[in-house]
N, C-alpha and C. Protein backbone atom coordinates (compact mmCIF):
# COMPACT_ATOMS: atom_id res chain seq x y z
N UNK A 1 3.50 -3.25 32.25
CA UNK A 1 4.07 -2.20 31.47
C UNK A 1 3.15 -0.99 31.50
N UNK A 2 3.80 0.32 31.64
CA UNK A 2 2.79 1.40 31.77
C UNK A 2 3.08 2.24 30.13
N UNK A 3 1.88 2.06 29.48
CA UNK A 3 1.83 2.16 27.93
C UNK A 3 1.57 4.15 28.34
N UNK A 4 1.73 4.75 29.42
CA UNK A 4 1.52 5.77 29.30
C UNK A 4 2.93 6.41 29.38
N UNK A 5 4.08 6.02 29.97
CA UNK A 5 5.33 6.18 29.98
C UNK A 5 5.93 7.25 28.85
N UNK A 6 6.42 7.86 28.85
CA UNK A 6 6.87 8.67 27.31
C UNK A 6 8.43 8.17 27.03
N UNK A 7 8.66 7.06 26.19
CA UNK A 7 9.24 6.32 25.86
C UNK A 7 9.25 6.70 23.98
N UNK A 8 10.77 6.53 23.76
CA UNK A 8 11.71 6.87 22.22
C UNK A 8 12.08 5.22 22.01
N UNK A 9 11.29 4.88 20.72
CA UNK A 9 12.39 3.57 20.22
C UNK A 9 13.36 3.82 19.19
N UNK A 10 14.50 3.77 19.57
CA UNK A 10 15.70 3.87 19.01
C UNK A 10 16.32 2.68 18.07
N UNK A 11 16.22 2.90 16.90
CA UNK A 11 16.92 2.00 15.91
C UNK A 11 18.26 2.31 15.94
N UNK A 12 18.99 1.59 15.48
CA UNK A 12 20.23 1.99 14.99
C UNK A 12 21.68 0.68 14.86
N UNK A 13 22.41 0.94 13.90
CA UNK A 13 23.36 0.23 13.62
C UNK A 13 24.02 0.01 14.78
N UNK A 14 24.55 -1.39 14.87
CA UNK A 14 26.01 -1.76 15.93
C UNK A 14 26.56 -2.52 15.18
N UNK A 15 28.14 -2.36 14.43
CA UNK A 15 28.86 -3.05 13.71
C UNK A 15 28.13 -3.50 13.08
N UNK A 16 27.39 -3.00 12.09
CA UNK A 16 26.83 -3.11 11.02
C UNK A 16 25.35 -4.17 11.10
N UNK A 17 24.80 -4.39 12.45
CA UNK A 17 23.79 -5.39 12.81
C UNK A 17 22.64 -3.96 13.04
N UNK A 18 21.40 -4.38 12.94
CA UNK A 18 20.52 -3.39 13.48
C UNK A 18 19.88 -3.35 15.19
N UNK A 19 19.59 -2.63 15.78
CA UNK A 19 19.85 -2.71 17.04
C UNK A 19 18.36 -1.71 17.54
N UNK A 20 17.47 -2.50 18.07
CA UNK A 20 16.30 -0.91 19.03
C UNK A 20 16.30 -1.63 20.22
N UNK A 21 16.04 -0.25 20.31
CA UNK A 21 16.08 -0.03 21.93
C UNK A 21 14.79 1.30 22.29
N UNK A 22 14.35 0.57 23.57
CA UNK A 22 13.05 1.71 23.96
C UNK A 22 13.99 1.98 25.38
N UNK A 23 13.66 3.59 25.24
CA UNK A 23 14.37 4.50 25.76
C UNK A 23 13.52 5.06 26.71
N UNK A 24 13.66 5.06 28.24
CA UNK A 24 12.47 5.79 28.67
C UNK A 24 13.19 6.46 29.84
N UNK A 25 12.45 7.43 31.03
CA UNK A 25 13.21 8.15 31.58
C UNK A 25 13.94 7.78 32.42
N UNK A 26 13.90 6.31 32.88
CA UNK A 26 14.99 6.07 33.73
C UNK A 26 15.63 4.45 33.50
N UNK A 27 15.23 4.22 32.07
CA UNK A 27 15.82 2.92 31.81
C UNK A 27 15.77 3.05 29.53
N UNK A 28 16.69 2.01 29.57
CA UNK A 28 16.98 1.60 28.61
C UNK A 28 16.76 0.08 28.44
N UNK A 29 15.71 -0.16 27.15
CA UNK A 29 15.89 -1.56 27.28
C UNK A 29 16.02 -2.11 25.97
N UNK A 30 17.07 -3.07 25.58
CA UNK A 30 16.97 -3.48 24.18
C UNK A 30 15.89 -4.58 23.97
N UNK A 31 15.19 -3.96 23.00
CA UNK A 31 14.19 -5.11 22.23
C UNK A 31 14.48 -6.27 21.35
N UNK A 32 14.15 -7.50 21.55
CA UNK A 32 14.55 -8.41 20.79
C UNK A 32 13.45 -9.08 19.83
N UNK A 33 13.89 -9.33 18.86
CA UNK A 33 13.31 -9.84 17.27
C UNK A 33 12.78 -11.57 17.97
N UNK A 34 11.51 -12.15 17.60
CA UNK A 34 11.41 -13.43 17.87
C UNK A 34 12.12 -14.39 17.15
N UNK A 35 12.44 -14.28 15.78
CA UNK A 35 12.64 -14.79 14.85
C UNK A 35 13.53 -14.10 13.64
N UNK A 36 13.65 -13.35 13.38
CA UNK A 36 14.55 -12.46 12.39
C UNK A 36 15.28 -11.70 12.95
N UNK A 37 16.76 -10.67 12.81
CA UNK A 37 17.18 -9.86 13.23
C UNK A 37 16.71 -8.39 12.43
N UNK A 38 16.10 -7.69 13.46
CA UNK A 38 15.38 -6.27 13.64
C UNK A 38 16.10 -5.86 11.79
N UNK A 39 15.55 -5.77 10.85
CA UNK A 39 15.45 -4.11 9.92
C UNK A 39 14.26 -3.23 9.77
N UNK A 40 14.72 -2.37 8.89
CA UNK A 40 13.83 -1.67 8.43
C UNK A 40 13.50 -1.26 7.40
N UNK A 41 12.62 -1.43 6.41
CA UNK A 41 13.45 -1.07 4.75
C UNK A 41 14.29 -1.94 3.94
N UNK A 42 14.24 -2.82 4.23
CA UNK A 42 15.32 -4.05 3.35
C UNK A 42 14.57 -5.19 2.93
N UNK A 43 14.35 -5.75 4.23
CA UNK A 43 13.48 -7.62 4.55
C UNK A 43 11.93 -6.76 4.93
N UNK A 44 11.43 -7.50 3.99
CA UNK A 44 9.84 -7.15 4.84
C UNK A 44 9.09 -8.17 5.87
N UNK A 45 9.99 -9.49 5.95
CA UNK A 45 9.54 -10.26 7.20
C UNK A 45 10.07 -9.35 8.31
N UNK A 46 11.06 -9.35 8.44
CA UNK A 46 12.24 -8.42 9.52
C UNK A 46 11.63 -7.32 9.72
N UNK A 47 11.04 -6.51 8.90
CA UNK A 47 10.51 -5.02 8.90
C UNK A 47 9.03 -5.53 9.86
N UNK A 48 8.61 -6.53 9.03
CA UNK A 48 7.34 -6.86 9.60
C UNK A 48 7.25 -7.42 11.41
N UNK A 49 8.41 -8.04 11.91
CA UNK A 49 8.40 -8.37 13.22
C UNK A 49 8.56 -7.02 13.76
N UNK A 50 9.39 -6.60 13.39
CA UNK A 50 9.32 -5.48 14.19
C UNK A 50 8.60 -4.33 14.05
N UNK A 51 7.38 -4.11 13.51
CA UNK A 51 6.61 -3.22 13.45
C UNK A 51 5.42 -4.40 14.40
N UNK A 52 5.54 -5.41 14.83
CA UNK A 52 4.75 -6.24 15.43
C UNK A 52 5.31 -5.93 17.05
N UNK A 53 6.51 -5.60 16.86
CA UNK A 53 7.49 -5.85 18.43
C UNK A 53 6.99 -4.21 18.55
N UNK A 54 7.19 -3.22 17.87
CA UNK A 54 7.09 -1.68 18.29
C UNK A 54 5.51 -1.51 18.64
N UNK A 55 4.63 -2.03 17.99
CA UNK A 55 3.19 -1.67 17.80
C UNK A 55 2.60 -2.71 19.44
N UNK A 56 3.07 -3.45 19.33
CA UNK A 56 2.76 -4.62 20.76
C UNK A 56 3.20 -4.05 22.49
N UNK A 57 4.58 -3.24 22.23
CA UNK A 57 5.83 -2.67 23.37
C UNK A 57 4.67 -1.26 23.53
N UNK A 58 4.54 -0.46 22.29
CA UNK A 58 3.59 0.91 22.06
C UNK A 58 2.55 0.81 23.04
N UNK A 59 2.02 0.10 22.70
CA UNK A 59 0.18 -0.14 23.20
C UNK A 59 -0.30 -0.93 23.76
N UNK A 60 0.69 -2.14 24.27
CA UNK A 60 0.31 -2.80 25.30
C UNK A 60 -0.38 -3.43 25.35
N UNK A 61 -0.66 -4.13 24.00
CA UNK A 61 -1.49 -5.10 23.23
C UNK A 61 -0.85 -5.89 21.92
N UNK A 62 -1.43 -6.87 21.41
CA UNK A 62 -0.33 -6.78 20.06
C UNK A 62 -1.59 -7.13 19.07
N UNK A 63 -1.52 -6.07 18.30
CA UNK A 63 -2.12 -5.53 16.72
C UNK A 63 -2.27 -6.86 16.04
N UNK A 64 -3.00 -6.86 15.07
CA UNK A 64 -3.04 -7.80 13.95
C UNK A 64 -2.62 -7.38 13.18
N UNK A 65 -1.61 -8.70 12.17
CA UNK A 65 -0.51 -8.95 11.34
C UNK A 65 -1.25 -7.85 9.98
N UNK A 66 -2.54 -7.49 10.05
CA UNK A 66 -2.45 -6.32 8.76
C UNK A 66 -2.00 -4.80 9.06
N UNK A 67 -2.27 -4.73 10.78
CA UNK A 67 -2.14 -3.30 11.09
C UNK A 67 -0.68 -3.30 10.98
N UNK A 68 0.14 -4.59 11.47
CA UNK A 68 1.82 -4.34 11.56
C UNK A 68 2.23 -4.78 10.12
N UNK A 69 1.70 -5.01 9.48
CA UNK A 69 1.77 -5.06 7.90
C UNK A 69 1.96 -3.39 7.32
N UNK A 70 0.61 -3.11 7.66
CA UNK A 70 0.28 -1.77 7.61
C UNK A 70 1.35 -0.59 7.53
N UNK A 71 2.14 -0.45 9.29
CA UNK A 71 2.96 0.24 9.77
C UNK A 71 4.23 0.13 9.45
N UNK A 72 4.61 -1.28 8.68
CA UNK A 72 5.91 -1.43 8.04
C UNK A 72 6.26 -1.05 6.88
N UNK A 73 4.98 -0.85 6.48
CA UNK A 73 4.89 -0.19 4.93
C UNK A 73 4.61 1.13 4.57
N UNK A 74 3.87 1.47 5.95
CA UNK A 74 3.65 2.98 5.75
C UNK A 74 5.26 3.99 6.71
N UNK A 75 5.65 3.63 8.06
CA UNK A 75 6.43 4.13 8.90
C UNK A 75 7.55 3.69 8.48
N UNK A 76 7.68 2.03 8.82
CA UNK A 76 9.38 1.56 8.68
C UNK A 76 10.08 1.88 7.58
N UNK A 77 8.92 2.32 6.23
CA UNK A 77 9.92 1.53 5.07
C UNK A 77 10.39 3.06 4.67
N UNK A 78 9.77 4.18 5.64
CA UNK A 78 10.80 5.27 5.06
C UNK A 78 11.62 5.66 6.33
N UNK A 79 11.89 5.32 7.56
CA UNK A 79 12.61 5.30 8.10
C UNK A 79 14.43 5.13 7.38
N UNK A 80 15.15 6.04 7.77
CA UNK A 80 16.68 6.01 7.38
C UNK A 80 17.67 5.02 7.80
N UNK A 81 17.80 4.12 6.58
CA UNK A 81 18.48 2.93 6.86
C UNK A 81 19.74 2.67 8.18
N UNK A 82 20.22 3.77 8.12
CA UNK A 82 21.51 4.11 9.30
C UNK A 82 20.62 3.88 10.85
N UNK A 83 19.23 4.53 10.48
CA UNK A 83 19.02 4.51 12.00
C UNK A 83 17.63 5.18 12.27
N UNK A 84 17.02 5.18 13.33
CA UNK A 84 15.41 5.79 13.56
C UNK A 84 15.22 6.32 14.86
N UNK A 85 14.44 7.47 15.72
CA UNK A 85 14.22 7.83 16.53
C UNK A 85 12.52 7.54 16.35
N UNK A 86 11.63 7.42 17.13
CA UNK A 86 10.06 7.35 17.32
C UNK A 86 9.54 6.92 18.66
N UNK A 87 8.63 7.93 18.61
CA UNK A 87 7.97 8.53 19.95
C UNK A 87 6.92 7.50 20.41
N UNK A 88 6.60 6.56 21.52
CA UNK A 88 5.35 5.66 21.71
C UNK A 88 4.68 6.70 21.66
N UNK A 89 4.14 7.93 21.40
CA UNK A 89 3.09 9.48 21.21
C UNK A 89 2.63 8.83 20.01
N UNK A 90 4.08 9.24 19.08
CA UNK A 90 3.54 9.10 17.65
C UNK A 90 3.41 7.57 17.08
N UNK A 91 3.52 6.60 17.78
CA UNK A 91 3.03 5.34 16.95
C UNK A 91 1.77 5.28 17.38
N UNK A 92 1.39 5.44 18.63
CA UNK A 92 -0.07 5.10 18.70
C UNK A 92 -0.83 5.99 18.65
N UNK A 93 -0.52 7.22 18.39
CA UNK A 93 -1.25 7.86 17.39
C UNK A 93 -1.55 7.59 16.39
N UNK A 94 -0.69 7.09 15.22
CA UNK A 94 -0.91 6.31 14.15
C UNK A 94 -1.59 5.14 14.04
N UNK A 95 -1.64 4.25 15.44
CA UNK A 95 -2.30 3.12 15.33
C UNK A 95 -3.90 3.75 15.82
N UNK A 96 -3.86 4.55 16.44
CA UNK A 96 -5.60 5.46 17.12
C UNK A 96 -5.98 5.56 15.14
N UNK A 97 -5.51 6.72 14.75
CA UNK A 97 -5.75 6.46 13.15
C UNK A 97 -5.99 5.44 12.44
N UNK A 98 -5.24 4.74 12.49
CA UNK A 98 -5.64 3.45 11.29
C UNK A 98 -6.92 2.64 11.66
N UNK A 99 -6.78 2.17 13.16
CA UNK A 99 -7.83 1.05 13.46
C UNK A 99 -9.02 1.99 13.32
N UNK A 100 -9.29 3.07 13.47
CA UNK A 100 -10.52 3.45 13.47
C UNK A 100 -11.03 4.22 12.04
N UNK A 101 -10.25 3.92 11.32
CA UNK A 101 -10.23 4.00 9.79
C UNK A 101 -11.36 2.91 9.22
């Protein structure tokens, strides 16, 4: 995976299920939940995989359960229930911030 790619993860409703997808310039790929189906703002296990699945897909590593703790509480949980746009720029920017906090 090239974590330098400029790639959009796309949340969003399908018949009422939640749905991301990382968006990049010449592909689309839907992301899948290991264990819960993807929210954001509702379930904080659910919120929590997937700030584990975005932060892991982001950076090309996968974070420890406080940093994706962290990002579900600080990013996901004000994200708009209908749906989310976010930049792999701006998450690991946020994750450059925190860990070296």
């Amino acid at each position: 995976m090239d974590t330098h790619e400029t790639r959009i993860y796309v949340g969003r409703l399908e018949e009422g299920r939640p749905e991301v997808y990382a968006v990049g310039s010449i592909s689309v790929e839907r992301l899948h939940p290991a264990a819960h189906a993807f929210e954001w703002g509702t379930d904080p296990a659910a919120a929590h995989e997937l700030a584990q699945v975005l932060l892991t897909e982001a950076s090309g590593s996968e974070p420890p359960a406080d940093i994706c703790r962290r990002f579900s509480q600080q990013i996901l949980s004000r994200v708009p229930q209908d749906g989310f746009a976010l930049q792999r720029e701006t998450i690991n920017a946020w994750l450059r911030r925190v860990v070296t906090v």
